[in-house]
N, C-alpha and C. Protein backbone atom coordinates (compact mmCIF):
# COMPACT_ATOMS: atom_id res chain seq x y z
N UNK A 1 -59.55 -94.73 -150.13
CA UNK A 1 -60.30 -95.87 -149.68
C UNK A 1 -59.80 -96.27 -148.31
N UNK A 2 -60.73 -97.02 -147.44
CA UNK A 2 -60.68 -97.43 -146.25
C UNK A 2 -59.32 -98.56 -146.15
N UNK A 3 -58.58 -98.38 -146.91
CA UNK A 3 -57.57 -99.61 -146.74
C UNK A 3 -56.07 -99.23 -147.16
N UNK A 4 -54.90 -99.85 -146.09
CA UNK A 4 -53.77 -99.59 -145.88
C UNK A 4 -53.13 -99.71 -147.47
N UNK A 5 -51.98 -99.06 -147.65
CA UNK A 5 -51.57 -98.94 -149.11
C UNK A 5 -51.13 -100.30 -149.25
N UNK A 6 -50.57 -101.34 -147.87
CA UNK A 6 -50.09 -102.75 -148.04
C UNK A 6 -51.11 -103.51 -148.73
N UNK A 7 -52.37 -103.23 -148.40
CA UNK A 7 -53.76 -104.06 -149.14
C UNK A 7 -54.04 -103.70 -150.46
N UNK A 8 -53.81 -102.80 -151.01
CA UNK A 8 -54.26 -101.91 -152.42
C UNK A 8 -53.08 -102.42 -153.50
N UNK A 9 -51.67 -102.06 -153.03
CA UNK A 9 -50.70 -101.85 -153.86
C UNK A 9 -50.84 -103.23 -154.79
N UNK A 10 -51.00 -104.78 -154.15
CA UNK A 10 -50.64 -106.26 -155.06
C UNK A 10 -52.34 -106.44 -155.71
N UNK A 11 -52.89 -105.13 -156.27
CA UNK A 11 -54.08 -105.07 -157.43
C UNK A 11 -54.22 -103.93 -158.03
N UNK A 12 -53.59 -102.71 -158.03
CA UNK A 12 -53.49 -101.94 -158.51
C UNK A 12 -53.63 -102.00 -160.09
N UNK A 13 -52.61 -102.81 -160.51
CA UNK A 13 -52.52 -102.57 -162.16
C UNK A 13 -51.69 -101.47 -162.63
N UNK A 14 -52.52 -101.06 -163.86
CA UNK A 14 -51.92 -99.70 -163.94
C UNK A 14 -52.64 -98.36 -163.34
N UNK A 15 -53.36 -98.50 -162.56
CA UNK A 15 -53.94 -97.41 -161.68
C UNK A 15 -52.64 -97.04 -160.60
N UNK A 16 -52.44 -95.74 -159.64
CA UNK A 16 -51.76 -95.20 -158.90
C UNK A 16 -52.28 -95.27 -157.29
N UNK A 17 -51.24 -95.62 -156.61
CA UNK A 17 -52.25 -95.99 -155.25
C UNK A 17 -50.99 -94.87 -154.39
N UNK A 18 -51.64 -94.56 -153.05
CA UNK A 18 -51.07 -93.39 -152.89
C UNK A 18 -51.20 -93.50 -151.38
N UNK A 19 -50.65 -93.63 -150.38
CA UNK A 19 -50.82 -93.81 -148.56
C UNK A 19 -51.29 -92.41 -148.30
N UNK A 20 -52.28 -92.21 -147.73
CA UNK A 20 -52.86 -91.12 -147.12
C UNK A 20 -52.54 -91.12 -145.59
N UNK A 21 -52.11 -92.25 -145.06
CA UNK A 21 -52.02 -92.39 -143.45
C UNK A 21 -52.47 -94.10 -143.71
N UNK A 22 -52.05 -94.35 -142.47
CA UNK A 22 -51.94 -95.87 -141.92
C UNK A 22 -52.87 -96.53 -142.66
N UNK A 23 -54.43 -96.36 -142.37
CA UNK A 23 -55.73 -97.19 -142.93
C UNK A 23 -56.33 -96.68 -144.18
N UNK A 24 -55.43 -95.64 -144.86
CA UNK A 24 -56.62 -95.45 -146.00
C UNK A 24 -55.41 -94.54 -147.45
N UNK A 25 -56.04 -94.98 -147.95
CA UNK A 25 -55.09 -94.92 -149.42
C UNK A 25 -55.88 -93.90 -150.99
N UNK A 26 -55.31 -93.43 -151.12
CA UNK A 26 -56.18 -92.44 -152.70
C UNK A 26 -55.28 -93.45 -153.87
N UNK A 27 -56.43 -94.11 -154.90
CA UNK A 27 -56.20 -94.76 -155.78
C UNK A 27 -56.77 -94.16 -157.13
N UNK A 28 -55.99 -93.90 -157.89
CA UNK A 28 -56.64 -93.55 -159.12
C UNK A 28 -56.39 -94.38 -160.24
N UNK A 29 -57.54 -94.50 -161.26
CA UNK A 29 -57.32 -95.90 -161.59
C UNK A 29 -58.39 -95.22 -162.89
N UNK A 30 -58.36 -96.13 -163.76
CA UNK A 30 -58.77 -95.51 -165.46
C UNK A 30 -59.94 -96.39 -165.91
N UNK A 31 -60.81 -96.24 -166.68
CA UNK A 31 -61.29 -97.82 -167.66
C UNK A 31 -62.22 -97.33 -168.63
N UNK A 32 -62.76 -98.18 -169.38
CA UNK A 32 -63.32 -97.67 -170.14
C UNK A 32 -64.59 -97.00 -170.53
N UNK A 33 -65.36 -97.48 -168.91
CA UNK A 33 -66.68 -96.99 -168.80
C UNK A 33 -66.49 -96.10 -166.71
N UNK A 34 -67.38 -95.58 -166.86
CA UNK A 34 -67.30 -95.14 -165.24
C UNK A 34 -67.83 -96.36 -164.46
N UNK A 35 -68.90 -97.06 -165.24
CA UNK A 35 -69.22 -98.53 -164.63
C UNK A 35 -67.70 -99.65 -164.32
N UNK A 36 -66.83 -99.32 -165.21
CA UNK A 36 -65.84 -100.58 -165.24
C UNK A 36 -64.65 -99.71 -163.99
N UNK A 37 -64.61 -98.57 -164.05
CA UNK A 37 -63.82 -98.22 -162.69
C UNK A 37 -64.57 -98.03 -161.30
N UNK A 38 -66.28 -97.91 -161.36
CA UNK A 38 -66.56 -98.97 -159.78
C UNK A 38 -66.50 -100.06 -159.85
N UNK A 39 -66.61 -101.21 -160.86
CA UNK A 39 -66.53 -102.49 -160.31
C UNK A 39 -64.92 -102.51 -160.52
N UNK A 40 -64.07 -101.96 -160.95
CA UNK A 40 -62.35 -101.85 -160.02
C UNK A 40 -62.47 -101.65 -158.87
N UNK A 41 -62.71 -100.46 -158.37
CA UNK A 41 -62.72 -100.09 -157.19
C UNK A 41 -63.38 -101.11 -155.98
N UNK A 42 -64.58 -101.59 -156.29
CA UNK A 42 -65.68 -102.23 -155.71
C UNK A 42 -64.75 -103.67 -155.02
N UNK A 43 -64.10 -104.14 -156.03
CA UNK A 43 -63.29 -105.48 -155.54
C UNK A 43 -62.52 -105.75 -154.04
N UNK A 44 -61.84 -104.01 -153.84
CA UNK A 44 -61.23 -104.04 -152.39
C UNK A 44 -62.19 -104.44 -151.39
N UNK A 45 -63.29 -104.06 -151.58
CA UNK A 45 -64.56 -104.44 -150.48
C UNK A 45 -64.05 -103.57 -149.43
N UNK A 46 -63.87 -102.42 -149.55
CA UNK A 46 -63.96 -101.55 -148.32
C UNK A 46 -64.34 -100.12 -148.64
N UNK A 47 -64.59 -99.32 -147.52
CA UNK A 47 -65.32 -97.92 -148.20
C UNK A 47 -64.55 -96.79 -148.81
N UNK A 48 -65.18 -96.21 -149.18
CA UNK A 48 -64.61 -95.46 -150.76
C UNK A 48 -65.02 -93.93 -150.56
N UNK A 49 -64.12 -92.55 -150.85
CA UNK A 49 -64.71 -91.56 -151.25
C UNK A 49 -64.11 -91.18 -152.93
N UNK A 50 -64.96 -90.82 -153.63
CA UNK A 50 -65.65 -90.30 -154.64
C UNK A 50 -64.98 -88.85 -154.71
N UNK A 51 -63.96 -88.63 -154.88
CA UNK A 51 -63.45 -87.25 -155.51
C UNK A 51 -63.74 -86.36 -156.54
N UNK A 52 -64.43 -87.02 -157.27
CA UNK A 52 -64.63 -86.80 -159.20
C UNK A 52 -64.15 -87.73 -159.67
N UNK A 53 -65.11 -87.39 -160.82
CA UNK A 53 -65.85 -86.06 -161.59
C UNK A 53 -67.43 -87.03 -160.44
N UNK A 54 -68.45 -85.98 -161.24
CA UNK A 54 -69.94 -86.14 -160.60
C UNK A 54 -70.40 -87.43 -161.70
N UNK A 55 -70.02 -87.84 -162.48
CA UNK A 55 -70.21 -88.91 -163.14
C UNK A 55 -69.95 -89.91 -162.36
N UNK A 56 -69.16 -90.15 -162.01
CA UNK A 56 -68.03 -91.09 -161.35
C UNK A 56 -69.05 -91.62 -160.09
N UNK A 57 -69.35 -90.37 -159.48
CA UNK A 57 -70.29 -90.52 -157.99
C UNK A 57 -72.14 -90.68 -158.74
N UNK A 58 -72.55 -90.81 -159.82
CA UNK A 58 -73.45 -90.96 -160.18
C UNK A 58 -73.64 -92.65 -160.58
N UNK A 59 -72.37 -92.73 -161.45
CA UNK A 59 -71.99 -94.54 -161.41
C UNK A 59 -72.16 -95.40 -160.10
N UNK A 60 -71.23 -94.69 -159.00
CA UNK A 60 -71.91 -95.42 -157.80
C UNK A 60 -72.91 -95.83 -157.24
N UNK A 61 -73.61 -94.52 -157.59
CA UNK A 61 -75.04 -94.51 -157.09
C UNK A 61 -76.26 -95.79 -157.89
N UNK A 62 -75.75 -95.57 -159.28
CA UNK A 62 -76.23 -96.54 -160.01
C UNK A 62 -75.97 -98.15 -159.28
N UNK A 63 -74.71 -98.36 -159.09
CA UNK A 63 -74.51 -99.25 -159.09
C UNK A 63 -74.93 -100.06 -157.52
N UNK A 64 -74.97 -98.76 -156.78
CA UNK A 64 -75.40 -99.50 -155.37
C UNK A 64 -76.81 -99.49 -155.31
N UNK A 65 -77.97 -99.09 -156.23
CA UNK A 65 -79.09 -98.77 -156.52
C UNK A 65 -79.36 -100.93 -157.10
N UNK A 66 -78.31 -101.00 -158.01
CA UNK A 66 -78.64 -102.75 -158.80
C UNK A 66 -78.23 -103.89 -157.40
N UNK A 67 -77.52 -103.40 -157.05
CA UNK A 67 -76.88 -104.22 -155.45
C UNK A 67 -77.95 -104.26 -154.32
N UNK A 68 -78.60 -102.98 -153.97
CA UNK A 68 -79.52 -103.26 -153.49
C UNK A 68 -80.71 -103.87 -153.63
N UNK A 69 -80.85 -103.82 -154.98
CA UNK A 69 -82.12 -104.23 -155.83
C UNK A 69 -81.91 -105.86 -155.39
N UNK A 70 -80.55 -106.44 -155.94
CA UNK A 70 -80.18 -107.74 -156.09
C UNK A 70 -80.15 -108.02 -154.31
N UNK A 71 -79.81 -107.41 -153.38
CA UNK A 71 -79.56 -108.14 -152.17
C UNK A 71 -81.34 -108.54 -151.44
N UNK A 72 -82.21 -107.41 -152.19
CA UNK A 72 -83.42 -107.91 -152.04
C UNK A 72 -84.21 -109.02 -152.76
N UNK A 73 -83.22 -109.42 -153.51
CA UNK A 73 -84.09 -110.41 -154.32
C UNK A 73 -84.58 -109.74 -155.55
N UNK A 74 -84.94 -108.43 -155.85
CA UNK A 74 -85.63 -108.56 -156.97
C UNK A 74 -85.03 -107.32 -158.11
């Protein structure tokens, strides 16, 4: 994710956060639905790559599909 491991590490939980370089961090993180680990992820409010599985990147898609829906109003 788009954000320094100093920003990630005090929400982690029990997920693993990992410094890739200065601005961006690999977090891996568990839950019980693929829906409940994007809205984990989603909270940092910064951008994200999608490693796996194709579920995982299908959840996103879902979920930025209801976000858009909702930022239009309907």
């Amino acid at each position: 994710m788009g954000l320094p491991l100093a920003d990630v590490l005090p929400y982690v939980g029990d997920g693993v956060a990992v410094a890739l370089d200065d601005g961006r961090t690999r977090l891996t993180v568990g839950s019980w639905s693929w829906a409940g680990v994007v809205a984990s992820v989603l909270r940092y409010d910064a951008d994200v790559e999608v490693l796996g599985p194709g579920a995982l990147r299908e959840a996103f898609a879902r979920a930025g599909e209801r976000c858009r829906r909702a930022g239009r109003g309907t």
